[in-house]
PDB file of N, CA and C in Angstrom:
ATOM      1  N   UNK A   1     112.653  90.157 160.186  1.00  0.00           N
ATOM      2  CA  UNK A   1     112.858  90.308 161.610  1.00  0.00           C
ATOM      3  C   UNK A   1     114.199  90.994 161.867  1.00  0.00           C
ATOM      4  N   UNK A   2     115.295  90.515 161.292  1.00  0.00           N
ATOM      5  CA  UNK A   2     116.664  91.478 161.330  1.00  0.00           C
ATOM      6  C   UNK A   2     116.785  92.710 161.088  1.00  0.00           C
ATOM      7  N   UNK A   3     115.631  92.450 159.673  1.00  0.00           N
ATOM      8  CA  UNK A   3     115.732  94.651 159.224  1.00  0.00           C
ATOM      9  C   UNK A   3     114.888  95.465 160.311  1.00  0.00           C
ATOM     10  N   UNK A   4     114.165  94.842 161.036  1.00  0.00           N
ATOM     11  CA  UNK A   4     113.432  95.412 162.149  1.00  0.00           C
ATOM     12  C   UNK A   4     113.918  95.306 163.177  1.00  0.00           C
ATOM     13  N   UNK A   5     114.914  94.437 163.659  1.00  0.00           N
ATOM     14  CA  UNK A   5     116.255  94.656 164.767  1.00  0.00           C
ATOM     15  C   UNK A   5     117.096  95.620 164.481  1.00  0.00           C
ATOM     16  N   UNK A   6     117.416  95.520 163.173  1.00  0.00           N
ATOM     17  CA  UNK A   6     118.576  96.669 162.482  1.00  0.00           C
ATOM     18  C   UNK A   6     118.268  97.851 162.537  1.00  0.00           C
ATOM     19  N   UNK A   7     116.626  98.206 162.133  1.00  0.00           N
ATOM     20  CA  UNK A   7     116.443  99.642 162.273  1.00  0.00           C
ATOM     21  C   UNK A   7     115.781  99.883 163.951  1.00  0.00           C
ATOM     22  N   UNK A   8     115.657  99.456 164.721  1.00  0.00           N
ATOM     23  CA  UNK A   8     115.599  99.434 166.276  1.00  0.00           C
ATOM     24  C   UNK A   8     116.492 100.512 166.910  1.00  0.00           C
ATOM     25  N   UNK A   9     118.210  99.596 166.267  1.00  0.00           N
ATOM     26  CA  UNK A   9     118.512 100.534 166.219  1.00  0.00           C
ATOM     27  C   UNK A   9     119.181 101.727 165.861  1.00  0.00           C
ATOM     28  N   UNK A  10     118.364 102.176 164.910  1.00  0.00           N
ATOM     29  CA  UNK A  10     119.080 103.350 164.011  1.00  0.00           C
ATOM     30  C   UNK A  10     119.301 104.515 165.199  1.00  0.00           C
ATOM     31  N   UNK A  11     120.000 105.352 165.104  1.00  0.00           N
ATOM     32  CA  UNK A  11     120.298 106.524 166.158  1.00  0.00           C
ATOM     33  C   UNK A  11     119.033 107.355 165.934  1.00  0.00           C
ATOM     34  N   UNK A  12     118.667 107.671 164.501  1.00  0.00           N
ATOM     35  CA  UNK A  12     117.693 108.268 164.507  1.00  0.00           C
ATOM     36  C   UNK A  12     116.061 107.658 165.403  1.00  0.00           C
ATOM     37  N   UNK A  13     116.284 107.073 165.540  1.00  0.00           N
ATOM     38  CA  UNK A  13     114.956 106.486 166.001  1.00  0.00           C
ATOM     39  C   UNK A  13     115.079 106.922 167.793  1.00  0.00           C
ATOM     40  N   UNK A  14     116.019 107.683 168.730  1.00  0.00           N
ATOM     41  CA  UNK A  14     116.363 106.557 169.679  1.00  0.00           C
ATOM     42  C   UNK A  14     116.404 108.820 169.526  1.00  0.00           C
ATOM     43  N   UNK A  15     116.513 109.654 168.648  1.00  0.00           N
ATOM     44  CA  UNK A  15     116.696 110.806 169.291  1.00  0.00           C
ATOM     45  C   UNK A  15     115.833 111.564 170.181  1.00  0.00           C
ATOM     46  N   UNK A  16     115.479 112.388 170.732  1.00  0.00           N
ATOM     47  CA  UNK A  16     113.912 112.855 171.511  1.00  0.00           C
ATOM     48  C   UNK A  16     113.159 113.783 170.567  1.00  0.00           C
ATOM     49  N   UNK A  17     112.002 113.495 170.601  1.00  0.00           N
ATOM     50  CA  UNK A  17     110.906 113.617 169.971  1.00  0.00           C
ATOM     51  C   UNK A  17     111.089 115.251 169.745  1.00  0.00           C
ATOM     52  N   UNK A  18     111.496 115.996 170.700  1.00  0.00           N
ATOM     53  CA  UNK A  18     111.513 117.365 170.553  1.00  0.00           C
ATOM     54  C   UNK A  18     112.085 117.649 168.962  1.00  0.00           C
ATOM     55  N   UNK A  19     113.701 117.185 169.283  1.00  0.00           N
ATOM     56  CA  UNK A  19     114.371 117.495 168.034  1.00  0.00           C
ATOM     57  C   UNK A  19     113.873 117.451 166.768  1.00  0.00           C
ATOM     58  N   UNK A  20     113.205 115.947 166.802  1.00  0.00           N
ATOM     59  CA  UNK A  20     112.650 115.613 165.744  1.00  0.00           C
ATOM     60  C   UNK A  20     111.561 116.497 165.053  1.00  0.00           C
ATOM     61  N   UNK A  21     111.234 117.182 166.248  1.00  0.00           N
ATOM     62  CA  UNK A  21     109.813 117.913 165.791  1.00  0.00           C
ATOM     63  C   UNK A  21     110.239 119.587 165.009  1.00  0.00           C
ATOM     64  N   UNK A  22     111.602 119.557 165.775  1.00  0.00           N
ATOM     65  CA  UNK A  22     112.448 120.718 165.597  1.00  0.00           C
ATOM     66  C   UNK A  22     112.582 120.954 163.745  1.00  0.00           C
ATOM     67  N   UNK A  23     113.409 119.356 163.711  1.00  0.00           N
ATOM     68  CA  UNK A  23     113.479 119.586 162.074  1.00  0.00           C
ATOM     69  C   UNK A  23     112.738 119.278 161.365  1.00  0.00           C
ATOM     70  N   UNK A  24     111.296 118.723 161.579  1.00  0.00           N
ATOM     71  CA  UNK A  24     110.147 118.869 161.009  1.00  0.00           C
ATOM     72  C   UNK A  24     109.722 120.242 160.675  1.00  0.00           C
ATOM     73  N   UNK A  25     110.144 120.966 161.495  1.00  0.00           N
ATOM     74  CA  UNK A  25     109.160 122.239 161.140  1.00  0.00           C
ATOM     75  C   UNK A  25     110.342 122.940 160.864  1.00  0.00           C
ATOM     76  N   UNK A  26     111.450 123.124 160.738  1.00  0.00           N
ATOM     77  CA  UNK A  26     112.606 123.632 159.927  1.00  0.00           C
ATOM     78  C   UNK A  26     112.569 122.923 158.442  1.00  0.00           C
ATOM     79  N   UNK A  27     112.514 121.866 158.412  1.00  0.00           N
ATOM     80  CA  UNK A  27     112.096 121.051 156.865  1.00  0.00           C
ATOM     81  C   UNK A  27     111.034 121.769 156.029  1.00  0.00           C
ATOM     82  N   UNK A  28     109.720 121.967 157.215  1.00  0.00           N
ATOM     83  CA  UNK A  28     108.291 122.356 156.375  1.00  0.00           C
ATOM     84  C   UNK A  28     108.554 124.214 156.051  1.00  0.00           C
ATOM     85  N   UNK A  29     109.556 124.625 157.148  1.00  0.00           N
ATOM     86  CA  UNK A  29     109.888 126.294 156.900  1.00  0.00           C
ATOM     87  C   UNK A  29     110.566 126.470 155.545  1.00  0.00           C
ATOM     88  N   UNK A  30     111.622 125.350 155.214  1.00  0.00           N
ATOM     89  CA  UNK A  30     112.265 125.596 154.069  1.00  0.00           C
ATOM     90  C   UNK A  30     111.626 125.172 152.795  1.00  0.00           C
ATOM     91  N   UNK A  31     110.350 123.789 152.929  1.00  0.00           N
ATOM     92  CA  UNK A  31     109.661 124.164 151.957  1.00  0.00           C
ATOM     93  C   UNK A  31     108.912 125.236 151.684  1.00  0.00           C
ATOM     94  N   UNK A  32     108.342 125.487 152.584  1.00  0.00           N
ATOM     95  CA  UNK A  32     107.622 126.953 152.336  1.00  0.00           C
ATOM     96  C   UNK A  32     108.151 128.342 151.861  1.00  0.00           C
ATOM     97  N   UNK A  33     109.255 127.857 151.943  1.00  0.00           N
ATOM     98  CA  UNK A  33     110.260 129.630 151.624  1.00  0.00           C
ATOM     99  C   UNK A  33     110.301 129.197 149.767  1.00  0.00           C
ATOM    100  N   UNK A  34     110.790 127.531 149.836  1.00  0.00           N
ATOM    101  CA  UNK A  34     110.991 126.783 148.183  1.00  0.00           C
ATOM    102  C   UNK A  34     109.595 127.271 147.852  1.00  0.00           C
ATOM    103  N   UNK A  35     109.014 126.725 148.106  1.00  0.00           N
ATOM    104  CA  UNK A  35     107.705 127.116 147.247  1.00  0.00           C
ATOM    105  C   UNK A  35     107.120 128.673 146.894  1.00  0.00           C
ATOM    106  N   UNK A  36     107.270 129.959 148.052  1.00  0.00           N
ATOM    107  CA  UNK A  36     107.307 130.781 147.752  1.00  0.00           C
ATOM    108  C   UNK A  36     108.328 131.575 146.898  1.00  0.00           C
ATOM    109  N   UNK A  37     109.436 130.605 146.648  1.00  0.00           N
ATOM    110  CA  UNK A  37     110.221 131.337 145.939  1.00  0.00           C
ATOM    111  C   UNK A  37     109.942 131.264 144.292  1.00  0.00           C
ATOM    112  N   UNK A  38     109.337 129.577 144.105  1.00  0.00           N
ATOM    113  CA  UNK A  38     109.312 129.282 142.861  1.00  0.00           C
ATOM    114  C   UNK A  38     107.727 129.859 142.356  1.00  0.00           C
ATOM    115  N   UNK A  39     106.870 130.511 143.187  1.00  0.00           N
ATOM    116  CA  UNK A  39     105.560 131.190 143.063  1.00  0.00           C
ATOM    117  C   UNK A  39     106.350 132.358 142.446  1.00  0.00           C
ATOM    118  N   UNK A  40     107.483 132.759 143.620  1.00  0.00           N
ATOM    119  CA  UNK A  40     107.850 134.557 142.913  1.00  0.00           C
ATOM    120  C   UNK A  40     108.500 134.251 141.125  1.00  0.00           C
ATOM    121  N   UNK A  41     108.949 132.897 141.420  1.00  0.00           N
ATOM    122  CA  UNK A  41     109.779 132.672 139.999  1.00  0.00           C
ATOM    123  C   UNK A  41     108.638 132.275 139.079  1.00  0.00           C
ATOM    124  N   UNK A  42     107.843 132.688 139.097  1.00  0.00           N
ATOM    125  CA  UNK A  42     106.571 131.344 138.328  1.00  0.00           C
ATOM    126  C   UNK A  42     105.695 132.821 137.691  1.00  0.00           C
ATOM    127  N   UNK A  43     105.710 134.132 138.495  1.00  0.00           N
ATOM    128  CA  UNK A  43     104.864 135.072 138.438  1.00  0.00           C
ATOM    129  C   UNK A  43     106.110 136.093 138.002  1.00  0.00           C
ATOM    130  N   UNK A  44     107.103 136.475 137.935  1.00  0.00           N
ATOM    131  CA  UNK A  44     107.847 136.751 137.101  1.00  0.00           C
ATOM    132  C   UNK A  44     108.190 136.393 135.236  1.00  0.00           C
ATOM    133  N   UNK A  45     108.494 135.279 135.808  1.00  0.00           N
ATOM    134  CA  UNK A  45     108.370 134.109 134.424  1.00  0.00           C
ATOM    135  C   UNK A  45     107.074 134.747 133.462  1.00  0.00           C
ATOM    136  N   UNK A  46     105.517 134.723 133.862  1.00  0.00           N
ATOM    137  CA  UNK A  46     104.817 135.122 133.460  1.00  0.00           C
ATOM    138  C   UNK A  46     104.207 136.556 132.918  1.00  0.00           C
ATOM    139  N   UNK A  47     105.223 137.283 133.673  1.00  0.00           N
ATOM    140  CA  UNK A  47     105.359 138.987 133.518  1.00  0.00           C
ATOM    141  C   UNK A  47     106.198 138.767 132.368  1.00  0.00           C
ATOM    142  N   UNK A  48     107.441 138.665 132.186  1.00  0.00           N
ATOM    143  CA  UNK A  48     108.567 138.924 131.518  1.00  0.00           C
ATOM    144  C   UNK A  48     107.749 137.839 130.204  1.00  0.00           C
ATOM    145  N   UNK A  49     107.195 137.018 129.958  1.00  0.00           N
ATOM    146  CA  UNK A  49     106.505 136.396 129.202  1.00  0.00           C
ATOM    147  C   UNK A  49     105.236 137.287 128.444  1.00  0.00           C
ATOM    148  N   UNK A  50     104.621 138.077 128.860  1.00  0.00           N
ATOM    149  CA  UNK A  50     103.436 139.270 128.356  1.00  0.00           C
ATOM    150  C   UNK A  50     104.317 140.370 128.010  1.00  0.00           C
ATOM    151  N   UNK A  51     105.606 140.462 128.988  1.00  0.00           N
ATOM    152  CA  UNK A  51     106.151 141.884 127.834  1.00  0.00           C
ATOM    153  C   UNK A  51     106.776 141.010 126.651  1.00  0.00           C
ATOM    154  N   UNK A  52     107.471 140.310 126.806  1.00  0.00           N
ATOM    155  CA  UNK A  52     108.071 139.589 125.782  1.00  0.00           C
ATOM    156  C   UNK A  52     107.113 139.576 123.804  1.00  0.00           C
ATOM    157  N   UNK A  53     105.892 139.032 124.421  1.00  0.00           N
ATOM    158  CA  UNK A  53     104.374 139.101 123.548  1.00  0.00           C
ATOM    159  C   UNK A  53     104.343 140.501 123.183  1.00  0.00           C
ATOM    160  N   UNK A  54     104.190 141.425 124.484  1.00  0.00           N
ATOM    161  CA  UNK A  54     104.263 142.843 123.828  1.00  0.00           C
ATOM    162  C   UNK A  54     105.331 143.026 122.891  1.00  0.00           C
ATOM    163  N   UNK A  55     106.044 142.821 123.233  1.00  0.00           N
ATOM    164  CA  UNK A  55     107.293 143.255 122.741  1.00  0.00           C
ATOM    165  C   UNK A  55     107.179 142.773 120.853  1.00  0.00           C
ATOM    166  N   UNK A  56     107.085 141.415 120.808  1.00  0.00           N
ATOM    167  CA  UNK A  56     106.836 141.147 119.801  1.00  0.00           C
ATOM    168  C   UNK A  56     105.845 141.897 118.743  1.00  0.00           C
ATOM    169  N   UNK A  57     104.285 142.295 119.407  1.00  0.00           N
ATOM    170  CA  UNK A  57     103.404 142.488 119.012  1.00  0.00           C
ATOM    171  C   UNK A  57     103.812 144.366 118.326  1.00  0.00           C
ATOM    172  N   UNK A  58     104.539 144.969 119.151  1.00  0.00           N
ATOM    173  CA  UNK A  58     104.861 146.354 118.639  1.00  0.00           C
ATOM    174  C   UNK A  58     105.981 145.971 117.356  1.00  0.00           C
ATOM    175  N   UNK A  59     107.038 144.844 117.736  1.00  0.00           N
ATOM    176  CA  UNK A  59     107.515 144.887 116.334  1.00  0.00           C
ATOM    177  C   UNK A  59     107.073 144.544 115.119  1.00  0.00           C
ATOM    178  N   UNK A  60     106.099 144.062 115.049  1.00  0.00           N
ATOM    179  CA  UNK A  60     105.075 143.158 114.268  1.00  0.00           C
ATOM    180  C   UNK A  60     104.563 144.821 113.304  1.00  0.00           C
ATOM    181  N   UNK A  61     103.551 145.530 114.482  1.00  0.00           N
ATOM    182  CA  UNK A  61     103.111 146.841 113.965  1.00  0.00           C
ATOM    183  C   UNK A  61     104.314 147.556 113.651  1.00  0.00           C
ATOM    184  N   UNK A  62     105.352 147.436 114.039  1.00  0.00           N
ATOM    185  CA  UNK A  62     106.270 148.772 113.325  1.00  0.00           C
ATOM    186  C   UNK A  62     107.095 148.084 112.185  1.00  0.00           C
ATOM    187  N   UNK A  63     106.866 146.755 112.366  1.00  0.00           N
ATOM    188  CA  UNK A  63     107.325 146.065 110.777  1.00  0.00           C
ATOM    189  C   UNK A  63     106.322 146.454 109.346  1.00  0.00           C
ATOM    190  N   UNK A  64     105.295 146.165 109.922  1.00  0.00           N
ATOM    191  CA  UNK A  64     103.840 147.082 108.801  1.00  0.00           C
ATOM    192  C   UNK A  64     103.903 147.765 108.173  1.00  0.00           C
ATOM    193  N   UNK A  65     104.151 148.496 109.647  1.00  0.00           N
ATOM    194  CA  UNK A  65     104.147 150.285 108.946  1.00  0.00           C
ATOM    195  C   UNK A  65     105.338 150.707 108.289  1.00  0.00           C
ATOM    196  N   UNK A  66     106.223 149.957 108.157  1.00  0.00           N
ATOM    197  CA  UNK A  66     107.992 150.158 107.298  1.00  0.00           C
ATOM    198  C   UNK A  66     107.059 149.451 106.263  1.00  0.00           C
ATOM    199  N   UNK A  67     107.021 148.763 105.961  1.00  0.00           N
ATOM    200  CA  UNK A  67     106.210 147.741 105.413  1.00  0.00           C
ATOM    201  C   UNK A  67     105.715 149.087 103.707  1.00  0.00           C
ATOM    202  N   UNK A  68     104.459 148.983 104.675  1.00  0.00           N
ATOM    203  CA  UNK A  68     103.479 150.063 104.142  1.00  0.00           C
ATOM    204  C   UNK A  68     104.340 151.571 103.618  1.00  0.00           C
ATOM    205  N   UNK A  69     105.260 151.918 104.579  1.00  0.00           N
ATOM    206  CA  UNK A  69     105.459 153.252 104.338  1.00  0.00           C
ATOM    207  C   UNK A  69     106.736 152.556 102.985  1.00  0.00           C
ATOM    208  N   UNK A  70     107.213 151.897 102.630  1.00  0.00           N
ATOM    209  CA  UNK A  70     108.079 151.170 101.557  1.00  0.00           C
ATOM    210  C   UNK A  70     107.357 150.885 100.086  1.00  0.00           C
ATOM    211  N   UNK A  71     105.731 150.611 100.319  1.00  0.00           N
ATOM    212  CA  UNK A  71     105.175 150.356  99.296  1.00  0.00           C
ATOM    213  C   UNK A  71     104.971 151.348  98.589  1.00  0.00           C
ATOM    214  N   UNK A  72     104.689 152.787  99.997  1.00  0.00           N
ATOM    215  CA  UNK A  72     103.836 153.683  99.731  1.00  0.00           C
ATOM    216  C   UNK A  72     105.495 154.942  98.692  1.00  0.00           C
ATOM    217  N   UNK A  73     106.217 154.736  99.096  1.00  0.00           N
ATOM    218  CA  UNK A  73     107.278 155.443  98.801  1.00  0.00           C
ATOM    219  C   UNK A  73     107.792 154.848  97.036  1.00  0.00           C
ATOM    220  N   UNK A  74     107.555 153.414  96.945  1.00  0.00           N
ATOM    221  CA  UNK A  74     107.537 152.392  95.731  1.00  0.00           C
ATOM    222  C   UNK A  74     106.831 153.170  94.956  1.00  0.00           C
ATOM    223  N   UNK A  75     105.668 153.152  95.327  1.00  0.00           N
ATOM    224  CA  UNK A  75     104.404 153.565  94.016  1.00  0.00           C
ATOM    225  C   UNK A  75     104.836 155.118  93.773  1.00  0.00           C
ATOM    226  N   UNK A  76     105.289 155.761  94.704  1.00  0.00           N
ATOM    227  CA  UNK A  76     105.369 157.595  94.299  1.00  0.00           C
ATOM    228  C   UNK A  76     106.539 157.477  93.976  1.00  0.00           C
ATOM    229  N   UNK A  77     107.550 157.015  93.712  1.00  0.00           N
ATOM    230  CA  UNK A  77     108.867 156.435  92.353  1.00  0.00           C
ATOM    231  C   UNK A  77     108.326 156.315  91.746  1.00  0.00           C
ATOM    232  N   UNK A  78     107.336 155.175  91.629  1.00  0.00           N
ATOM    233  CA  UNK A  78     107.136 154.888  90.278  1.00  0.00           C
ATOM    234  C   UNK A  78     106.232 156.141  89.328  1.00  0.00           C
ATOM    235  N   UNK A  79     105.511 156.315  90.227  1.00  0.00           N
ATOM    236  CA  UNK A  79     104.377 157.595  89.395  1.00  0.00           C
ATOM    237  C   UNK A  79     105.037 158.896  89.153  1.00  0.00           C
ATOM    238  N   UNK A  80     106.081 158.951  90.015  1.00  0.00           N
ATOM    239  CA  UNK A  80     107.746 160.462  89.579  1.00  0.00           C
ATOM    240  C   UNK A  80     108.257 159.422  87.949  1.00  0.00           C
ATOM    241  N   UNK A  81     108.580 158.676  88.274  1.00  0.00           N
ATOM    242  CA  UNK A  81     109.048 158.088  86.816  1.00  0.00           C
ATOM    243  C   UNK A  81     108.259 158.191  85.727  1.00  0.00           C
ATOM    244  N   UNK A  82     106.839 157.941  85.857  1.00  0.00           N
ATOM    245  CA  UNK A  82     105.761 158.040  84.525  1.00  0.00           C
ATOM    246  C   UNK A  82     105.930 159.373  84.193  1.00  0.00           C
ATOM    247  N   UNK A  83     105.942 160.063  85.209  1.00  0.00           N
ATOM    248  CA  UNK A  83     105.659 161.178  85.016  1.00  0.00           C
ATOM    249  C   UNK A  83     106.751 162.657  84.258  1.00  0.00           C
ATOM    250  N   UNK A  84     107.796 161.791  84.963  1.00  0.00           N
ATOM    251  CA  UNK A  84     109.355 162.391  84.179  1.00  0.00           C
ATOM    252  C   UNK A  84     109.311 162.278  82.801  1.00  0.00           C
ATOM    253  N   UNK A  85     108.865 160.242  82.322  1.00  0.00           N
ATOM    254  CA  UNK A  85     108.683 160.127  80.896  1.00  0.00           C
ATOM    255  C   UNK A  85     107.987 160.918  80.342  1.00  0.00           C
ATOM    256  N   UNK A  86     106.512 161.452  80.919  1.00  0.00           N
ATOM    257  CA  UNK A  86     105.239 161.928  79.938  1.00  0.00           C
ATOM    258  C   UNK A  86     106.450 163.572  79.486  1.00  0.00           C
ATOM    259  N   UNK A  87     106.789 163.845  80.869  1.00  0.00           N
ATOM    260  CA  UNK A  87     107.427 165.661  80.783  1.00  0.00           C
ATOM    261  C   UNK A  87     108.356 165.328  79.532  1.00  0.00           C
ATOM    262  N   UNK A  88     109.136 164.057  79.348  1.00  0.00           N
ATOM    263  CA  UNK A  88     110.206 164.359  78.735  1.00  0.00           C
ATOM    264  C   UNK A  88     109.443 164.123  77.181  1.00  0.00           C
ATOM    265  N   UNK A  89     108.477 162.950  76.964  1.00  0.00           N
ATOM    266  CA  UNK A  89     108.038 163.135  75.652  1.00  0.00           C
ATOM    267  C   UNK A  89     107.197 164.431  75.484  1.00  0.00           C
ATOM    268  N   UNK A  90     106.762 164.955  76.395  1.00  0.00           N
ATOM    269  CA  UNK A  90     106.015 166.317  75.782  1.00  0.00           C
ATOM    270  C   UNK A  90     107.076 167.248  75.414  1.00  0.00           C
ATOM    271  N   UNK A  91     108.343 167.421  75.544  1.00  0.00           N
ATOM    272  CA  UNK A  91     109.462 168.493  75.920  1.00  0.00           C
ATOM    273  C   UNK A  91     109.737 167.811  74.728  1.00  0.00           C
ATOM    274  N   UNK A  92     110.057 166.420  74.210  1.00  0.00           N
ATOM    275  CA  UNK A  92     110.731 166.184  72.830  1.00  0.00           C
ATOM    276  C   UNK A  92     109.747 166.503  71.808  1.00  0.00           C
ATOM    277  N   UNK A  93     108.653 166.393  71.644  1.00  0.00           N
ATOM    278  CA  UNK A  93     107.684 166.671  70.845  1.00  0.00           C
ATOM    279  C   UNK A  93     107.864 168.094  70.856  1.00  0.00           C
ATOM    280  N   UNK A  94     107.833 169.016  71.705  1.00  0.00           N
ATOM    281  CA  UNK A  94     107.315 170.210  71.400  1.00  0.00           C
ATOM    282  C   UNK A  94     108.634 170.835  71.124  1.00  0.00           C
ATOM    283  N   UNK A  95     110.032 170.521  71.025  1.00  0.00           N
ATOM    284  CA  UNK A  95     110.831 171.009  70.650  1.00  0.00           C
ATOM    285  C   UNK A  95     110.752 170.554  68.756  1.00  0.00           C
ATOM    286  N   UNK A  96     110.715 168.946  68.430  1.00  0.00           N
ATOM    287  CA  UNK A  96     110.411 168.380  67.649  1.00  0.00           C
ATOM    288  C   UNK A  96     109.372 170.075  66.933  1.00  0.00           C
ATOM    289  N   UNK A  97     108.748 170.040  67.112  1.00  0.00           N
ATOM    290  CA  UNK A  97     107.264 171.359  66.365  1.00  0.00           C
ATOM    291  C   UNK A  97     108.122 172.313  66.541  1.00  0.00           C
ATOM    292  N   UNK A  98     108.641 172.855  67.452  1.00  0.00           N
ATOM    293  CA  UNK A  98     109.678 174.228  67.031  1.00  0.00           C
ATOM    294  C   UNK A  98     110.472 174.227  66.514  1.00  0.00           C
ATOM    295  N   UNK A  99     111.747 173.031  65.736  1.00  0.00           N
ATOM    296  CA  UNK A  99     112.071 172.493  64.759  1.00  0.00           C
ATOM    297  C   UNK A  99     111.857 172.600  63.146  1.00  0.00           C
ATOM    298  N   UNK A 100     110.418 172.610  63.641  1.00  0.00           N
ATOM    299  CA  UNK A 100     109.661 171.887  62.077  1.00  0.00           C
ATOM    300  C   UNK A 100     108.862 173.633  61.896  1.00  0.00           C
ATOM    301  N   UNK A 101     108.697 173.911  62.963  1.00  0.00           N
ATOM    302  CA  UNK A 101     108.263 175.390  62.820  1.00  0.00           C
ATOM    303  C   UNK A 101     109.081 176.567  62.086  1.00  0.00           C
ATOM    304  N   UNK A 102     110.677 176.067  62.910  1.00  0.00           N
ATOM    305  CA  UNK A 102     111.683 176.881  62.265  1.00  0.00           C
ATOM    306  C   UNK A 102     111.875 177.064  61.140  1.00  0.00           C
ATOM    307  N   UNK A 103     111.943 175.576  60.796  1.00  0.00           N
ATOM    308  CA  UNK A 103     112.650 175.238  59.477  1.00  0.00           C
ATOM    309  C   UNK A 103     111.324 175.653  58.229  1.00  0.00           C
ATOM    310  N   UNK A 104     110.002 175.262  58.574  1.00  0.00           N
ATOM    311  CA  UNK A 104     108.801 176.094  57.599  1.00  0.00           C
ATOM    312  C   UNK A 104     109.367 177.297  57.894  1.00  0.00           C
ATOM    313  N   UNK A 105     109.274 177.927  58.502  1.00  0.00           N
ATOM    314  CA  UNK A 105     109.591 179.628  58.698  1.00  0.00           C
ATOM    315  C   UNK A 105     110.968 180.017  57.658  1.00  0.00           C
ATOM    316  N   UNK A 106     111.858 178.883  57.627  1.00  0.00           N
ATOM    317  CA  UNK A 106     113.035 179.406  56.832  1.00  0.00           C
ATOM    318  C   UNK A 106     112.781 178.908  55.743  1.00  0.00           C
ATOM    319  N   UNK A 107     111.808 177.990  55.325  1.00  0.00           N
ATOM    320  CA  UNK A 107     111.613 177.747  54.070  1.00  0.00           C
ATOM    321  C   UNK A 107     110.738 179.274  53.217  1.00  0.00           C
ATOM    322  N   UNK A 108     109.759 179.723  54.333  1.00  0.00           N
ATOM    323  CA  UNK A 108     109.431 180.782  53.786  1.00  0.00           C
ATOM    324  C   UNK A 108     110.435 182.274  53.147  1.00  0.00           C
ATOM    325  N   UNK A 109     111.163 182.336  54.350  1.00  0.00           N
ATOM    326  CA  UNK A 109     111.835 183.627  54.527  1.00  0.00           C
ATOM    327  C   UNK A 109     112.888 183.352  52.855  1.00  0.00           C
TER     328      UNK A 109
END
């Protein structure tokens, strides 16, 4: 019974209905601006979130292709290297026979 004497009389209770109605709909204006703001923040968020994905997804493919173009550069070293060896044992051999060619030739002469 006192807290219902007490709030009797609160000032607020006792202001005119106009006002009240005033900052009701100044209250419901500023939620509405809050809420459209956190929609614009919510649909941003979600943009910058798909490039972000993009973003990832192109480094992903251009990691690959370093990737790939690293393997591909690996193996043609390596097949320049076999291939240096084969030149260089054919080049020692065939000097090896012009050697052995000479030296028959001077055994003849």
């Amino acid at each position: 019974v006192f807290e219902l004497l007490w709030r009797m009389q609160d000032p607020e209770l006792h202001r005119p209905s106009g006002l009240l109605r005033a900052e009701l709909a100044s209250s419901e204006e500023r939620r509405a601006r809050a809420e459209e703001e956190l929609y614009v923040l919510r649909q941003r968020y979600l943009q910058e979130q798909k490039d972000h994905e993009r973003t990832l997804a192109l480094l992903r493919q251009q990691r690959e292709f370093a990737e790939q173009r690293v393997a591909e550069a690996s193996a043609r070293e390596q097949e320049l290297q076999l291939r240096i060896e084969k030149t260089k044992r054919e080049c020692n051999d065939a000097v090896a026979r012009a050697e052995e060619d000479a030296a028959r030739h001077a055994q003849r002469a």
